[in-house]
PDB file of N, CA and C in Angstrom:
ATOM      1  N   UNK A   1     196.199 294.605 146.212  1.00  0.00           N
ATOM      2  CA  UNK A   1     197.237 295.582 146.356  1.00  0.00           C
ATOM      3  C   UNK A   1     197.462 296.257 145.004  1.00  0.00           C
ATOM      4  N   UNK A   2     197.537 297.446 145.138  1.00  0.00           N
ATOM      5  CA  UNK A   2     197.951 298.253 144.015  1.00  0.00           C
ATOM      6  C   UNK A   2     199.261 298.202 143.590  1.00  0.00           C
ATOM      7  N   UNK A   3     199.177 298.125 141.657  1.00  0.00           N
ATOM      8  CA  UNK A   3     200.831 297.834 141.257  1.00  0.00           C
ATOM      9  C   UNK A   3     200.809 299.165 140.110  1.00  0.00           C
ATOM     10  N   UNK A   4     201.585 299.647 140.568  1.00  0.00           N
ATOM     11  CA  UNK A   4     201.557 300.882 139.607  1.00  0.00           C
ATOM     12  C   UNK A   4     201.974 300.236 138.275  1.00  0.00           C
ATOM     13  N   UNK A   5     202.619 299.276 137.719  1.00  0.00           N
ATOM     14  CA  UNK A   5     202.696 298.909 136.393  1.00  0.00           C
ATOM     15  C   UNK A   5     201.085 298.611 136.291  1.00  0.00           C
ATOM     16  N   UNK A   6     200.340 298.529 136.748  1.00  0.00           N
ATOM     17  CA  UNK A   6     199.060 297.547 135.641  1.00  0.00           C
ATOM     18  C   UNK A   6     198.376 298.891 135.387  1.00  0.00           C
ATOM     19  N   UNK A   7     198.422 299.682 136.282  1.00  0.00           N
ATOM     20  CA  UNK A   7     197.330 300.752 135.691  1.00  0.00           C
ATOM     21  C   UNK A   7     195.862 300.656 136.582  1.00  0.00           C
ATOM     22  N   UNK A   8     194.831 301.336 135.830  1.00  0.00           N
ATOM     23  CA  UNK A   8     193.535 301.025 136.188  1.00  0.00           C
ATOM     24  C   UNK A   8     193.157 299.859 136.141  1.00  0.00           C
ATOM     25  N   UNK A   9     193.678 298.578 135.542  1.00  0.00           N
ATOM     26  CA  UNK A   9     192.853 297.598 135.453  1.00  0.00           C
ATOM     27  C   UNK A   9     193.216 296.527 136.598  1.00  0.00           C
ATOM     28  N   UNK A  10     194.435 296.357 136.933  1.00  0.00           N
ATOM     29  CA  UNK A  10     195.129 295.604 138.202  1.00  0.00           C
ATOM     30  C   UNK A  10     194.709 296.334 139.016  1.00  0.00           C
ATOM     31  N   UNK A  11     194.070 297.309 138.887  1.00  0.00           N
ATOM     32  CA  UNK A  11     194.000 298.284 140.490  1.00  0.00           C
ATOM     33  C   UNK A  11     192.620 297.560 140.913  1.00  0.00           C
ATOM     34  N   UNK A  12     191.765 297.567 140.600  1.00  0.00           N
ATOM     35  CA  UNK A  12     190.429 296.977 140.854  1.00  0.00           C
ATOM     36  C   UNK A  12     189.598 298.143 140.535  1.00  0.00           C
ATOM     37  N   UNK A  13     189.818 298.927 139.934  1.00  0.00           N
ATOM     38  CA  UNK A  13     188.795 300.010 140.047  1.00  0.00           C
ATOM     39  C   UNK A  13     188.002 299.992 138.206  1.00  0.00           C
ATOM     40  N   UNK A  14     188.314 299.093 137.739  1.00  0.00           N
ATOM     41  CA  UNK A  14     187.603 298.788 135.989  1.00  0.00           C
ATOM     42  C   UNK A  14     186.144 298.254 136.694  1.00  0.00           C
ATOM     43  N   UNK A  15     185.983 298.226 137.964  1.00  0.00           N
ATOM     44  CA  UNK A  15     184.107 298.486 137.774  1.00  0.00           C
ATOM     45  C   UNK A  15     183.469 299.623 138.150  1.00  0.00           C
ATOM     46  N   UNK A  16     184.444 300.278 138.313  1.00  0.00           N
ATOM     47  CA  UNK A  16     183.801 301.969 138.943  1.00  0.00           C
ATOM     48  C   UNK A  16     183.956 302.325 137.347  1.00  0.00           C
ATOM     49  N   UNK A  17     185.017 302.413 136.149  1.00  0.00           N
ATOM     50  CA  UNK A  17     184.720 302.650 135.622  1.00  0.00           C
ATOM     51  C   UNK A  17     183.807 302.509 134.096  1.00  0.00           C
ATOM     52  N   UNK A  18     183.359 301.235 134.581  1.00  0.00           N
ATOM     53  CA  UNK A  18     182.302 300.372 133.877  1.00  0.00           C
ATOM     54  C   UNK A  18     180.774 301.183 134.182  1.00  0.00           C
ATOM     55  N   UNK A  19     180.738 301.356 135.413  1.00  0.00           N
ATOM     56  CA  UNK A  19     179.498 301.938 135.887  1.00  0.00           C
ATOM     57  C   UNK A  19     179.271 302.814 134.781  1.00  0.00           C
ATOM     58  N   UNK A  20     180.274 304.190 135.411  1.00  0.00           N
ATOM     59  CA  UNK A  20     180.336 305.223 134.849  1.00  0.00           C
ATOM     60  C   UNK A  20     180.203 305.163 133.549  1.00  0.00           C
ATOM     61  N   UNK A  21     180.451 304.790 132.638  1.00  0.00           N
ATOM     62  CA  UNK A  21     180.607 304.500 131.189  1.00  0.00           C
ATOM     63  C   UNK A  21     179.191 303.795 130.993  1.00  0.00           C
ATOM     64  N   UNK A  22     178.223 303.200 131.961  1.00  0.00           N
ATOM     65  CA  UNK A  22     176.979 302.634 131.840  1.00  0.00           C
ATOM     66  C   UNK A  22     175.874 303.862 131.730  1.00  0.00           C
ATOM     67  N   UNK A  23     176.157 304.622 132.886  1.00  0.00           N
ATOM     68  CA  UNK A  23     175.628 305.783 133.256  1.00  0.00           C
ATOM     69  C   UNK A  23     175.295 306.827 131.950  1.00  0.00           C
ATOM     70  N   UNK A  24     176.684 306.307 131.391  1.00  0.00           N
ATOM     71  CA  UNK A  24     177.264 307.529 130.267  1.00  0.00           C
ATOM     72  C   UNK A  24     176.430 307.436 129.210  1.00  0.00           C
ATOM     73  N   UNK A  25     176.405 306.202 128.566  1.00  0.00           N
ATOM     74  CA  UNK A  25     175.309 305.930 127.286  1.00  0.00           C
ATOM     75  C   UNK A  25     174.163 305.576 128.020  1.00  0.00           C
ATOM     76  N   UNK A  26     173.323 305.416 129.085  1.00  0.00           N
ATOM     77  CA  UNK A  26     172.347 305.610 129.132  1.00  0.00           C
ATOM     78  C   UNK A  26     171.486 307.421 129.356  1.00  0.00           C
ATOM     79  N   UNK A  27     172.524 307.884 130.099  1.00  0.00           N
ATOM     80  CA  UNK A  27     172.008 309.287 129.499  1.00  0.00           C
ATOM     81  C   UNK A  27     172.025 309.917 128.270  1.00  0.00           C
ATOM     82  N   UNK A  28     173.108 309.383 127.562  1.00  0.00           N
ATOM     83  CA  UNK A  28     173.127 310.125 125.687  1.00  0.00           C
ATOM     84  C   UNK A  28     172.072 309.220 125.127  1.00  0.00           C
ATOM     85  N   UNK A  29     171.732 307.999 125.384  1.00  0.00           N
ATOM     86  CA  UNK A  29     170.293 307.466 124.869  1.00  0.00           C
ATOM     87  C   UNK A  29     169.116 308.185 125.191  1.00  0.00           C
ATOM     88  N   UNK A  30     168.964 308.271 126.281  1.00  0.00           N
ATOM     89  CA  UNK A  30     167.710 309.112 126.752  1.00  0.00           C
ATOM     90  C   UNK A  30     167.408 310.393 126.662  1.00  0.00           C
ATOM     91  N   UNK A  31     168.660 311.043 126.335  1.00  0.00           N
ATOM     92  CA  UNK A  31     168.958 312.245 125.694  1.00  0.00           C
ATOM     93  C   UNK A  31     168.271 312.323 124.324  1.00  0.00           C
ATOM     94  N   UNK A  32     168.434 311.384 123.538  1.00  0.00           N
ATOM     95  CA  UNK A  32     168.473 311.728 122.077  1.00  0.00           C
ATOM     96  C   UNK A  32     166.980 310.810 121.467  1.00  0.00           C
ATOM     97  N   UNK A  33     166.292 310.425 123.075  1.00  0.00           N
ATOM     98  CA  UNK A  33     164.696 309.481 122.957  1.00  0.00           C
ATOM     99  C   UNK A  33     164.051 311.020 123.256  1.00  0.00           C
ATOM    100  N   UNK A  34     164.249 311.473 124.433  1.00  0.00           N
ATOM    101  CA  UNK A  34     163.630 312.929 124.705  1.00  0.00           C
ATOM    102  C   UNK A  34     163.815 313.963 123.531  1.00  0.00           C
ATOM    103  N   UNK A  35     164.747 314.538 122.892  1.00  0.00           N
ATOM    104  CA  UNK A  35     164.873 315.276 121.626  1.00  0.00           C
ATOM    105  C   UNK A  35     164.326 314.920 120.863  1.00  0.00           C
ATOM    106  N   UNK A  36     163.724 313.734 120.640  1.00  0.00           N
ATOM    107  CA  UNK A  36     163.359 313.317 119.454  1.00  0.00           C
ATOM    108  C   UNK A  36     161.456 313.079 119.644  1.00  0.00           C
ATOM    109  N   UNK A  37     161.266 312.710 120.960  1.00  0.00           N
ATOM    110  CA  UNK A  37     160.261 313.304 121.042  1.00  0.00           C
ATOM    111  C   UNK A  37     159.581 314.578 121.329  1.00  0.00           C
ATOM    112  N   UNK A  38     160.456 315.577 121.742  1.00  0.00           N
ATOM    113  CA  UNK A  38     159.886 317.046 122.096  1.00  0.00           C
ATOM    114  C   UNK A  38     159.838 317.303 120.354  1.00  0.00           C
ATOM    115  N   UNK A  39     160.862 317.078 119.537  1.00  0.00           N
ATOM    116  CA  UNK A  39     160.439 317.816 117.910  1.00  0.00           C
ATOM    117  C   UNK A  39     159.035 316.887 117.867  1.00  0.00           C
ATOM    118  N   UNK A  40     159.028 315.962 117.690  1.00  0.00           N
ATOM    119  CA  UNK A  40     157.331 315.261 117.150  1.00  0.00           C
ATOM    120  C   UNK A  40     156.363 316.204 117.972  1.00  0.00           C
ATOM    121  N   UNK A  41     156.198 316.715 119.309  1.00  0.00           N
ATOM    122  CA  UNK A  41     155.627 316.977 120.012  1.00  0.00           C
ATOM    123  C   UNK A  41     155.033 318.314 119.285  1.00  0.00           C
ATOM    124  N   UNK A  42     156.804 319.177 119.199  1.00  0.00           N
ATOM    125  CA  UNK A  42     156.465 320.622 119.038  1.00  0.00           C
ATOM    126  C   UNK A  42     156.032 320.931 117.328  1.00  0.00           C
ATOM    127  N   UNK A  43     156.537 319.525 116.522  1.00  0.00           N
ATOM    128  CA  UNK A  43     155.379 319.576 115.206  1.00  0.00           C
ATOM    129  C   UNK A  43     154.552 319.549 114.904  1.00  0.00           C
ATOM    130  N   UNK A  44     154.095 318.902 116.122  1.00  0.00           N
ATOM    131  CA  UNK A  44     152.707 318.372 115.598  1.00  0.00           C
ATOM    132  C   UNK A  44     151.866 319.460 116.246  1.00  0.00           C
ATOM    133  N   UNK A  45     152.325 320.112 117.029  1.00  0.00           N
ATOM    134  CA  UNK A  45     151.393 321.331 117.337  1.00  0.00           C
ATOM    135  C   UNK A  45     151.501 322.666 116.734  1.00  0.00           C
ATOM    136  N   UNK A  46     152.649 322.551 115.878  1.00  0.00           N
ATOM    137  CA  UNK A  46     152.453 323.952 114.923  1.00  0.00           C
ATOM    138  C   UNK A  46     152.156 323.412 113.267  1.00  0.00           C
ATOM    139  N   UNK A  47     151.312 322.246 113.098  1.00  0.00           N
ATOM    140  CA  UNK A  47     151.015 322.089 112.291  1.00  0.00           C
ATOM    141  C   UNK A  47     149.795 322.488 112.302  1.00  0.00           C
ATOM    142  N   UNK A  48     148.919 322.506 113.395  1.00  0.00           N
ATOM    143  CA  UNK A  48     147.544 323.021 113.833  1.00  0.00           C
ATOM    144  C   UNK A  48     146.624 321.969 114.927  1.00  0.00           C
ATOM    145  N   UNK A  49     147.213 321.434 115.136  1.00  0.00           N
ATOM    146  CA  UNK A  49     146.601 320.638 116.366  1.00  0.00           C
ATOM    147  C   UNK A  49     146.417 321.530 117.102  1.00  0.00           C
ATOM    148  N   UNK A  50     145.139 321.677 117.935  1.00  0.00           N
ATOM    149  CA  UNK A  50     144.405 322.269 118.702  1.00  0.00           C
ATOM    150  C   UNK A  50     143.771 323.508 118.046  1.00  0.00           C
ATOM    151  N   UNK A  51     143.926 323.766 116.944  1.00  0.00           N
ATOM    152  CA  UNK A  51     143.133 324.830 116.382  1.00  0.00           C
ATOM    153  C   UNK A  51     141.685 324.647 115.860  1.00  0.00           C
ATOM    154  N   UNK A  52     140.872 325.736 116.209  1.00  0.00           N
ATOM    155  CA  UNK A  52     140.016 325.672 115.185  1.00  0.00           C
ATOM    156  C   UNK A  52     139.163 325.346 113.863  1.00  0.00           C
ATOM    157  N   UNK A  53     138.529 324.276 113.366  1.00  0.00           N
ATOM    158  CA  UNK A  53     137.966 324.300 112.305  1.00  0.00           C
ATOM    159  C   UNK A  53     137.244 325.546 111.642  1.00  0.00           C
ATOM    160  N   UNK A  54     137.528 325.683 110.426  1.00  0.00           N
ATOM    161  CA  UNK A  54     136.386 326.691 109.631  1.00  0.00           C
ATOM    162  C   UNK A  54     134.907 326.733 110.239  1.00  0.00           C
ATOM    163  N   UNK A  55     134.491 325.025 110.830  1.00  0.00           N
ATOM    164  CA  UNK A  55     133.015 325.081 110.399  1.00  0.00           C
ATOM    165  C   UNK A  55     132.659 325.029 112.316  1.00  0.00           C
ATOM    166  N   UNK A  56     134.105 324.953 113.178  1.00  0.00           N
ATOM    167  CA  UNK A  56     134.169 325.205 114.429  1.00  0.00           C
ATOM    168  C   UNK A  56     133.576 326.643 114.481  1.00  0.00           C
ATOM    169  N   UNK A  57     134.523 327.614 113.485  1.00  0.00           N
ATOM    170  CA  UNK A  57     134.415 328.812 113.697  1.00  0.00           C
ATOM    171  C   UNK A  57     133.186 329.737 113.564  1.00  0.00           C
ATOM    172  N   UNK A  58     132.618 329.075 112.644  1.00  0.00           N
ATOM    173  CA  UNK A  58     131.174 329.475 111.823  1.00  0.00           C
ATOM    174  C   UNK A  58     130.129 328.868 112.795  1.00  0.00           C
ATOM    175  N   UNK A  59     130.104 328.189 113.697  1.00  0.00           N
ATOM    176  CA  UNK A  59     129.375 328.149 114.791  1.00  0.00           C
ATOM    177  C   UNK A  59     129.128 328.452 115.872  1.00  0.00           C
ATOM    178  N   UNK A  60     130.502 329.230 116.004  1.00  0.00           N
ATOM    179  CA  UNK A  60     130.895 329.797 117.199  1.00  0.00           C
ATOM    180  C   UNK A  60     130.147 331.243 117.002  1.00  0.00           C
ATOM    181  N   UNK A  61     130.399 331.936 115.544  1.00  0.00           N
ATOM    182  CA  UNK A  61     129.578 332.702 115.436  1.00  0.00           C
ATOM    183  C   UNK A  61     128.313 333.154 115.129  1.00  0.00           C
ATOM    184  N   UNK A  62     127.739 332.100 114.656  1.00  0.00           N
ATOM    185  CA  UNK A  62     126.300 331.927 114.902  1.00  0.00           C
ATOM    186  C   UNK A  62     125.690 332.159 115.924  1.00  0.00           C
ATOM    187  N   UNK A  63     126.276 330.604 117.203  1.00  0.00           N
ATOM    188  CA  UNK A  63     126.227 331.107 118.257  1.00  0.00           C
ATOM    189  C   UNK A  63     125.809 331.887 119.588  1.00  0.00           C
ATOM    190  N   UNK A  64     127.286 332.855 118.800  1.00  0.00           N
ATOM    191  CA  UNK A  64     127.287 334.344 119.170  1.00  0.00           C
ATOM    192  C   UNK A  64     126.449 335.208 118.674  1.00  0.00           C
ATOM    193  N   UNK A  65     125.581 335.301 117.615  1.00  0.00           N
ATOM    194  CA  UNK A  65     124.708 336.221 116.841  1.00  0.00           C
ATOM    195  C   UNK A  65     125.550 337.022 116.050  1.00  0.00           C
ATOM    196  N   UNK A  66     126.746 336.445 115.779  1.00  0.00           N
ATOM    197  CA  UNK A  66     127.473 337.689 114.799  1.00  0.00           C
ATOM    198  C   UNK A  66     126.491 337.505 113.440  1.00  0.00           C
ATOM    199  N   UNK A  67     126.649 335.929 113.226  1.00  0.00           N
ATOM    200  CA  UNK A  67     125.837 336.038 111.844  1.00  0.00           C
ATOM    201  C   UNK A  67     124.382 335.280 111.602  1.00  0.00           C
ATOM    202  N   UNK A  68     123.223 335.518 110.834  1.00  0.00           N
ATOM    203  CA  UNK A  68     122.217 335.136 110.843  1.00  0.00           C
ATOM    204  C   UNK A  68     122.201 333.627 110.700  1.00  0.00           C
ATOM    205  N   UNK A  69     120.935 333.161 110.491  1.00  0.00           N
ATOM    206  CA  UNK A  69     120.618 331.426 110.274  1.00  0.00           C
ATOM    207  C   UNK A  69     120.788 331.769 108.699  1.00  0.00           C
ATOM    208  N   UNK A  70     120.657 332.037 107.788  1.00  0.00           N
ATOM    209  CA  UNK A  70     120.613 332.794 106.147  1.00  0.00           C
ATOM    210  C   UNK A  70     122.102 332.336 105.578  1.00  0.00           C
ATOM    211  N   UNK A  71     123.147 333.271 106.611  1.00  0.00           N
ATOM    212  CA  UNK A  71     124.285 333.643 106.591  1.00  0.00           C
ATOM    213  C   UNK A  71     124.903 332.465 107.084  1.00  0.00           C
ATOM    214  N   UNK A  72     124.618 331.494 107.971  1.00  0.00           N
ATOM    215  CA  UNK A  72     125.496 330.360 108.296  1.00  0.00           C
ATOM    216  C   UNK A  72     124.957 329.214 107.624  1.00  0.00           C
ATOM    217  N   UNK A  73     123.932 328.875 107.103  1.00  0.00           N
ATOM    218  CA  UNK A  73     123.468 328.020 106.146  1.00  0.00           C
ATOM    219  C   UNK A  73     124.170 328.400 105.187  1.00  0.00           C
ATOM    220  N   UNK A  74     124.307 329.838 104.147  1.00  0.00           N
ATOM    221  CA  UNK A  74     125.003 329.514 103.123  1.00  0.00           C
ATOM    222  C   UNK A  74     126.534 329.116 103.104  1.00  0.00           C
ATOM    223  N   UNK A  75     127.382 329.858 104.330  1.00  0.00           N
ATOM    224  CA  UNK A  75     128.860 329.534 104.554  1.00  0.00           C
ATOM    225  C   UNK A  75     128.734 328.036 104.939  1.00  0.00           C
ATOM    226  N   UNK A  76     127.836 327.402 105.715  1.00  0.00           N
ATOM    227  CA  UNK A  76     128.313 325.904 105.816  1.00  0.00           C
ATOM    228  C   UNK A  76     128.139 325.053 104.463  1.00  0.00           C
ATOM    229  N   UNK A  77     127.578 325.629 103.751  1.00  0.00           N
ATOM    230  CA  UNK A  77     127.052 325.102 102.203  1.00  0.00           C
ATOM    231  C   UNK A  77     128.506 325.288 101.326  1.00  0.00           C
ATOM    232  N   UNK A  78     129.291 325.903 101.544  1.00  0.00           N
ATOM    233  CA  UNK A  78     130.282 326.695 100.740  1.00  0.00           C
ATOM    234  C   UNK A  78     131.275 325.939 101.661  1.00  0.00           C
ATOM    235  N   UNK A  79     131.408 325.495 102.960  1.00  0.00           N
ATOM    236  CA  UNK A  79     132.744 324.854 103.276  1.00  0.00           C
ATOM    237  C   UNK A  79     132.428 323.312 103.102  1.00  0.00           C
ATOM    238  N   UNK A  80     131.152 323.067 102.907  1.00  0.00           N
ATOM    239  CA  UNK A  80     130.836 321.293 102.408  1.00  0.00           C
ATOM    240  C   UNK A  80     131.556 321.242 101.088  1.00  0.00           C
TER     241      UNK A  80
END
């Protein structure tokens, strides 16, 4: 039975708000596990992950015939 002197805690309802308050810091935890991995994520890809090497690039244009066997022997000589 409900006693209006006790409040929330004589009422029976301090496990509804136990839940809630469970609920509560497990979303601001998981909140601040996700933020913290999207920055690692979005650093590490504008640091240059997934880009190109120099000596990627110099083969690509070989390749392609942009530049001779002459011309990519000496640039791979020059990025060793």
């Amino acid at each position: 039975m409900w006693q209006p002197d006790c409040g929330w805690a004589g009422s029976g309802w301090w496990w509804v708000m136990m839940v809630f308050m469970a609920i509560f810091w497990i979303a601001v935890i998981g909140g601040v596990i996700w933020l913290i991995v999207w920055l690692a994520n979005r650093t590490r890809t504008a640091v240059g992950e997934g880009r190109e090497s120099p000596l990627d690039i110099l083969k690509r244009r070989y390749a392609s015939g942009e530049i001779n066997r002459e011309e990519y022997e000496r640039m791979k000589e020059e990025l060793s």
